[in-house]
Protein backbone atom coordinates (compact mmCIF):
# COMPACT_ATOMS: atom_id res chain seq x y z
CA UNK A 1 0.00 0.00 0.00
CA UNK A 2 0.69 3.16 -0.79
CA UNK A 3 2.92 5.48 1.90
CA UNK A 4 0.52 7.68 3.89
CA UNK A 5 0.81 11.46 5.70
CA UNK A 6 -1.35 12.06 8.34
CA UNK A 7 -1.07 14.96 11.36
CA UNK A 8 -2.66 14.61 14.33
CA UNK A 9 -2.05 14.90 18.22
CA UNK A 10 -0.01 12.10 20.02
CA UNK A 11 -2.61 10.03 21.99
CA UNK A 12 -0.13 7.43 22.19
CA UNK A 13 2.19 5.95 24.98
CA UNK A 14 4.62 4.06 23.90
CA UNK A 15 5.86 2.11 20.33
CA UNK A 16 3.96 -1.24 21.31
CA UNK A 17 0.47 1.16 20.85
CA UNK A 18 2.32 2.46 17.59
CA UNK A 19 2.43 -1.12 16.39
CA UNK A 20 -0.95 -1.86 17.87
CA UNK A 21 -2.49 0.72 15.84
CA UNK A 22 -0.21 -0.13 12.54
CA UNK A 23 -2.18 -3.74 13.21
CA UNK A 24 -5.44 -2.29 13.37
CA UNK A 25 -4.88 0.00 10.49
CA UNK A 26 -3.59 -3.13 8.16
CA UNK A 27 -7.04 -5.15 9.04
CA UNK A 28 -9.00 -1.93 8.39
CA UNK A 29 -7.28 -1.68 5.12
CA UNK A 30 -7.81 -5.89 4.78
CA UNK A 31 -11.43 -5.53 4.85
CA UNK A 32 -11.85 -2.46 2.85
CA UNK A 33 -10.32 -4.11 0.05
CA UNK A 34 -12.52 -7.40 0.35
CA UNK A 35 -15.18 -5.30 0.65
CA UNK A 36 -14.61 -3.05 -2.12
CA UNK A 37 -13.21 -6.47 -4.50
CA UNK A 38 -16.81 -8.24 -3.40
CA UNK A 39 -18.70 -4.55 -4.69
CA UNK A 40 -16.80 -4.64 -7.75
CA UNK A 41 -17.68 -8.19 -8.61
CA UNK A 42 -21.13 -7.39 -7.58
CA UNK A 43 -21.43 -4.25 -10.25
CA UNK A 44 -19.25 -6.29 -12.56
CA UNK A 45 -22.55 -9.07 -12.38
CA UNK A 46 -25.14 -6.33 -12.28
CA UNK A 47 -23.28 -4.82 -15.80
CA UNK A 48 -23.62 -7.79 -17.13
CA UNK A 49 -27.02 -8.99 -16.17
CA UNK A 50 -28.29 -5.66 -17.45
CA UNK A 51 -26.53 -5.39 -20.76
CA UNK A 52 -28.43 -8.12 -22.65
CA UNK A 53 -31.52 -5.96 -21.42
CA UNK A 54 -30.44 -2.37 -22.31
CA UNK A 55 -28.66 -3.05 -26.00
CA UNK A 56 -32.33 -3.68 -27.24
CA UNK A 57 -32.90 -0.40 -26.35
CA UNK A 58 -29.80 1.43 -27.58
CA UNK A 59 -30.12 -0.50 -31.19
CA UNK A 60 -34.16 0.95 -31.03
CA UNK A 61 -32.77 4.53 -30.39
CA UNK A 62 -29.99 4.54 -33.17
CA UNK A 63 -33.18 2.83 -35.77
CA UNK A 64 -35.26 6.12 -34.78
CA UNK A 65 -32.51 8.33 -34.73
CA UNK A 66 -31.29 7.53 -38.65
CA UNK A 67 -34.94 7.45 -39.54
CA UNK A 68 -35.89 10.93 -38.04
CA UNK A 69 -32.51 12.20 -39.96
CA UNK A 70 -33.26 10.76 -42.92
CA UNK A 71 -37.11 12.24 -42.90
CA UNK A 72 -35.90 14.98 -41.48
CA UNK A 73 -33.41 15.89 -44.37
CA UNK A 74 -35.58 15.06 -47.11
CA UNK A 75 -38.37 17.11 -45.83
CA UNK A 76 -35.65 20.25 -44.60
CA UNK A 77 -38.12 22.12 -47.36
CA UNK A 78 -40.47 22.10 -44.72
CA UNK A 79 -39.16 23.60 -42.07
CA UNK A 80 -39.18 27.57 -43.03
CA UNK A 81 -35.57 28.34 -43.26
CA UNK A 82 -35.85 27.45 -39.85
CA UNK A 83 -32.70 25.59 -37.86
CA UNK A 84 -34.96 23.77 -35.29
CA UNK A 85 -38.38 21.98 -35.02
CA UNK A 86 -39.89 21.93 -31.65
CA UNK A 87 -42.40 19.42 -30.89
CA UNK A 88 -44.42 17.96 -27.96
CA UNK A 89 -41.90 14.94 -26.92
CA UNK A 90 -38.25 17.17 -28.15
CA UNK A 91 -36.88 18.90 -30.83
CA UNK A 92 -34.89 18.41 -34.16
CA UNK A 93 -32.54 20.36 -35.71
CA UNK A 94 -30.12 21.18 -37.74
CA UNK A 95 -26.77 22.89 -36.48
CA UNK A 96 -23.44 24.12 -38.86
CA UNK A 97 -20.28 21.79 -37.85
CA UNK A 98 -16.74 23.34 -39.77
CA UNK A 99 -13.96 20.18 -39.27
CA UNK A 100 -11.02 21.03 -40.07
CA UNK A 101 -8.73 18.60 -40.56
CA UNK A 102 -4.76 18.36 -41.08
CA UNK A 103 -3.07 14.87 -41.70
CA UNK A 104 -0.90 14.34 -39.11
CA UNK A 105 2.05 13.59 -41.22
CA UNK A 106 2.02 17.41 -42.32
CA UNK A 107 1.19 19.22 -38.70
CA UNK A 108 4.89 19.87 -38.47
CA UNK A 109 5.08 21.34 -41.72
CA UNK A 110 1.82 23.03 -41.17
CA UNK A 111 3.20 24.74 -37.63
CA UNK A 112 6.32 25.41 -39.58
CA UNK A 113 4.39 27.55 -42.66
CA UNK A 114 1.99 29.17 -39.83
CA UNK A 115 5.42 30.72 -38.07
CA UNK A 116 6.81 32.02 -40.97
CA UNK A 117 3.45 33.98 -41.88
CA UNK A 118 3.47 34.74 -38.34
CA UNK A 119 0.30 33.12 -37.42
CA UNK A 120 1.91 31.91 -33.72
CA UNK A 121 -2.12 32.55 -32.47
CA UNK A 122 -2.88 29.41 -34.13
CA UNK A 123 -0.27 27.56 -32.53
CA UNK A 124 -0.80 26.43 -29.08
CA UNK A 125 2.43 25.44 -26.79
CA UNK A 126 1.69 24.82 -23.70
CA UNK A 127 4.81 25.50 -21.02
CA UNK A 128 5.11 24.33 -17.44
CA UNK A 129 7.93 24.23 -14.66
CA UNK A 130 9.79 20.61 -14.54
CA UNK A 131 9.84 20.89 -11.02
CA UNK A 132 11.62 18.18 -10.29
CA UNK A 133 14.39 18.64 -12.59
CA UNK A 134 14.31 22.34 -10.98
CA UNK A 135 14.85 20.61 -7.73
CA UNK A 136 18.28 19.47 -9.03
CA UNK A 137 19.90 23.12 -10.09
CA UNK A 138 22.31 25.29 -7.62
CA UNK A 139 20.65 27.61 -5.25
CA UNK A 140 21.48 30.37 -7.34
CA UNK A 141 19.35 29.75 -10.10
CA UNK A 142 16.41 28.92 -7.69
CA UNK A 143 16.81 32.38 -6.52
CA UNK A 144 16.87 33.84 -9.92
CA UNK A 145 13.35 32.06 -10.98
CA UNK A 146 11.92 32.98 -7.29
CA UNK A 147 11.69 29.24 -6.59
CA UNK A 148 12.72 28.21 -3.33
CA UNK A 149 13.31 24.53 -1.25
CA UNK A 150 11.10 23.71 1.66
CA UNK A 151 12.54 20.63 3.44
CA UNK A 152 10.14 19.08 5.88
CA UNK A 153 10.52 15.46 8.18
CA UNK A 154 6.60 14.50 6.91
CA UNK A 155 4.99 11.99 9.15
CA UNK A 156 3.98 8.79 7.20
CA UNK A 157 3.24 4.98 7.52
CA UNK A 158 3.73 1.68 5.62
CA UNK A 159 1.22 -1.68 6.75
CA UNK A 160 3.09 -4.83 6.46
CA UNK A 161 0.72 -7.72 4.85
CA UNK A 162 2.73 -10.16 5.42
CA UNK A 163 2.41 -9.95 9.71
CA UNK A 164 -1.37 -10.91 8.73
CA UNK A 165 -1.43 -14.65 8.26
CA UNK A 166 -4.18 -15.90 5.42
């Protein structure tokens, strides 16, 4: 399990209750994870009991769907210029949808062309700190970016399974 940070008060008196509360902690974390492994295989069945029942369903919606486009297109006529049809159980519609599209064997050549015309607003580069390669330069240049190192002795815990027997 993963290593843990916690703050709190010391309530404790002496490293056998440290150990005594590591124990209790590791069967805590025992039966959360038979619990949560017996929920998943429960919503794993529940999935599948379901999804013979609900595909039915989603194939009707897509048969209605295409028909309602197809009517819908070859009647557009009747509609008035008009992007939308309202009626009593939803509406239709028809909405403008500009793709574009670049190959992505020329997007290098494409960014290349767009900086010499000087069109860097249709680049996007997206910069962040490498913080922990930052972490590795001298002081000095810490200071100079207005980064700084905060060293702290952080509390934390590790369960050991194995003390558990089966």
């Amino acid at each position: 399990m993963a290593r843990k940070r916690i703050e709190s008060v010391p309530k404790l008196k002496s490293w056998d209750d440290v150990d005594m509360n590591l124990m209790e902690i590791l069967e805590n974390e025992v039966a959360i994870e038979k619990l949560e492994g017996d929920m998943n295989m429960k919503i794993a069945e529940i999935k599948e009991e379901y999804k013979d029942k609900i595909e039915p369903h989603k194939l009707k919606i897509k048969v209605l769907e295409k028909e309602m486009q197809e009517f819908a297109e070859e009647n557009r006529h009747d509609m008035d210029g008009k992007k939308n049809r309202i009626f009593t159980h939803g509406t239709i519609g028809f909405r403008k949808s500009t793709k574009l599209s670049i190959p992505k064997k020329l997007v290098d050549e494409a960014i290349r062309k767009l900086k010499m015309m000087k069109l860097t607003n249709c680049i996007t580069v997206k910069e962040t700190i490498n913080k922990d390669e930052l972490k590795k330069q001298p002081m000095e240049t810490l200071i100079k970016v207005g980064a700084s190192l905060k060293t702290d002795d952080v509390f934390g815990y590790e369960t050991n399974k194995e003390s558990i027997p089966d």
